[in-house]
Protein backbone atom coordinates (compact mmCIF):
# COMPACT_ATOMS: atom_id res chain seq x y z
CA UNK A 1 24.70 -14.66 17.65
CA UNK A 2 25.40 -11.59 16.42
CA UNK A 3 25.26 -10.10 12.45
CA UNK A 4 28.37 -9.89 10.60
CA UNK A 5 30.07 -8.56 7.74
CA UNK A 6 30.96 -11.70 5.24
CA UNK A 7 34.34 -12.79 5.06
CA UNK A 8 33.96 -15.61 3.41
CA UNK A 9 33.45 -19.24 5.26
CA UNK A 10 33.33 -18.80 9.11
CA UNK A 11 33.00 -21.93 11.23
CA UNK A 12 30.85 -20.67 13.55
CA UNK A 13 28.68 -17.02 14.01
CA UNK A 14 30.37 -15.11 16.07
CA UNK A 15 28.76 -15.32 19.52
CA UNK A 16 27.82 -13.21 21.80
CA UNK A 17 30.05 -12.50 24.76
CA UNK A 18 28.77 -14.38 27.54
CA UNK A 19 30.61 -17.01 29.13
CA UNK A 20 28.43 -19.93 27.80
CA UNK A 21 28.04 -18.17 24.31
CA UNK A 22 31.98 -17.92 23.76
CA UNK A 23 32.46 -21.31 25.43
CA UNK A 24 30.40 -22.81 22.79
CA UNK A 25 32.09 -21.25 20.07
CA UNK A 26 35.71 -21.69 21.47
CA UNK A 27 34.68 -25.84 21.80
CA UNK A 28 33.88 -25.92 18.19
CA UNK A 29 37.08 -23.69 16.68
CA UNK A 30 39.68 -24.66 19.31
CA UNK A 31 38.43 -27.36 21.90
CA UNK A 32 42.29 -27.86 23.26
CA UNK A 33 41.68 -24.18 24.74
CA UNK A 34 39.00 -24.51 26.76
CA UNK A 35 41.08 -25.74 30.25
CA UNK A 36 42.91 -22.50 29.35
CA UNK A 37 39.46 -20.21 29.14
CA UNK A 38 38.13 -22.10 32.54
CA UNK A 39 40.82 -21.11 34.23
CA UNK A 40 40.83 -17.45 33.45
CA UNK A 41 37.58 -16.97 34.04
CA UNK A 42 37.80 -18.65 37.59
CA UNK A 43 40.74 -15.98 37.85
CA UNK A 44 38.75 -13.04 36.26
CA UNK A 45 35.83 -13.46 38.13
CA UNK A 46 37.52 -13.75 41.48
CA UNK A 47 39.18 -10.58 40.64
CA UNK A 48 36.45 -8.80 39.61
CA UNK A 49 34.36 -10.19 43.10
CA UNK A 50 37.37 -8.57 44.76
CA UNK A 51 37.64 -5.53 43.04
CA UNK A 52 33.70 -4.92 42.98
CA UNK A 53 34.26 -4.13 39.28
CA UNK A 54 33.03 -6.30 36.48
CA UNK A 55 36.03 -4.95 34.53
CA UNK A 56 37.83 -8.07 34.80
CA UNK A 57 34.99 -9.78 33.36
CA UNK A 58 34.11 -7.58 30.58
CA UNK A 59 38.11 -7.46 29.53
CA UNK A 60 38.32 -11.62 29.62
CA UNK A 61 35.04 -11.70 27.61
CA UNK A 62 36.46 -9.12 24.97
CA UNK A 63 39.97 -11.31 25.17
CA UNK A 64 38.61 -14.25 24.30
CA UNK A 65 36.06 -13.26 21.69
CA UNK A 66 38.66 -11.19 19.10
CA UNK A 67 42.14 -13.08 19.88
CA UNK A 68 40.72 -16.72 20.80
CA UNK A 69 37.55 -17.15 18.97
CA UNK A 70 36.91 -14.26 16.22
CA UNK A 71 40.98 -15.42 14.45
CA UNK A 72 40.02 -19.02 14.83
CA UNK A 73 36.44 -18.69 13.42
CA UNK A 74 37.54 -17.33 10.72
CA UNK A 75 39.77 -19.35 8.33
CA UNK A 76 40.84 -16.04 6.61
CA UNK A 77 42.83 -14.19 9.41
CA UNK A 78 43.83 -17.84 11.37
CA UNK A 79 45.68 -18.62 7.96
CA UNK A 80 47.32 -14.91 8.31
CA UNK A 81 47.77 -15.28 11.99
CA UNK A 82 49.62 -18.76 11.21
CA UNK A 83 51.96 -17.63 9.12
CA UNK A 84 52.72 -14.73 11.13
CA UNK A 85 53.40 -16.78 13.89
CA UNK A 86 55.48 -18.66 12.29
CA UNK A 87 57.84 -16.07 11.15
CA UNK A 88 58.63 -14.50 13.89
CA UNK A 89 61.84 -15.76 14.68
CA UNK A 90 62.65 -15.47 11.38
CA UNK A 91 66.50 -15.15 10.70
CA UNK A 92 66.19 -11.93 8.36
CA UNK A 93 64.96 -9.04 10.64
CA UNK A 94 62.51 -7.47 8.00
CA UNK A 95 60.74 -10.72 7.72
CA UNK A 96 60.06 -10.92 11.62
CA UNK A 97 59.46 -7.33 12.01
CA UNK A 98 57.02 -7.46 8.79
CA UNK A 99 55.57 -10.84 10.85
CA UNK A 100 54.87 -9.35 13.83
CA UNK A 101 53.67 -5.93 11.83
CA UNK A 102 50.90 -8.68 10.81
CA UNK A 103 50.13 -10.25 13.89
CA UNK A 104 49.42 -6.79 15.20
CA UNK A 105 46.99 -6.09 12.49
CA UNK A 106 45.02 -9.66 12.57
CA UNK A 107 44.22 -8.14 16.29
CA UNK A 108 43.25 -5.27 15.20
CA UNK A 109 41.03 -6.70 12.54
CA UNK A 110 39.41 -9.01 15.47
CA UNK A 111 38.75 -6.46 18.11
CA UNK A 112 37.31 -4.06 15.60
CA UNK A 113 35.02 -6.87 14.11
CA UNK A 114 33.90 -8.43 17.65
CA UNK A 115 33.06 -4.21 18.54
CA UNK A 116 31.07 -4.15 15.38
């Protein structure tokens, strides 16, 4: 597990990206995705056999460790990533566009904090 800047409670460390290590985060934060990350990986590693790149890999690791496990770990940005969500069909258009303005930035907060 890695060392991280305090955001207040996190459910888990934030692991290290290796299959097993974000597996056993993602069981703990979201258990309903883990069919999901199985799958990809079969298809990401396949690829990456086929492309005699571990690009594929590297990309699904990063994928799942900011968007899947770093916004669910932490109650902070899932809460902002929730409501986001949720507004982004929102009938006024300055609500939706201000919605997904915030989804974007949740991201951005994740991948900079998993590159940390």
């Amino acid at each position: 597990m890695s060392t991280q800047a305090d955001h207040g409670h996190e459910l888990v460390p934030r692991p290290e990206q290796t299959p097993d290590a974000l597996r056993a985060a993602l069981a703990v934060v979201a258990p309903g995705r883990l069919p999901g990350m199985q799958q990809t990986k079969e298809e990401v590693f396949a690829k990456a056999l086929e492309w005699q790149s571990l690009s594929p890999v590297r990309g699904w690791a990063l994928a799942w460790a900011a968007r899947d496990i770093e916004i669910a770990r932490r109650p902070d940005l899932a809460a902002r990533h929730s409501r986001a969500k949720n507004n982004l069909e929102h009938d006024d258009a300055d609500v939706a566009h201000e919605a997904l303005r915030e989804l974007s930035a949740v991201l951005d907060e994740a991948m900079k904090a998993v590159h940390a």
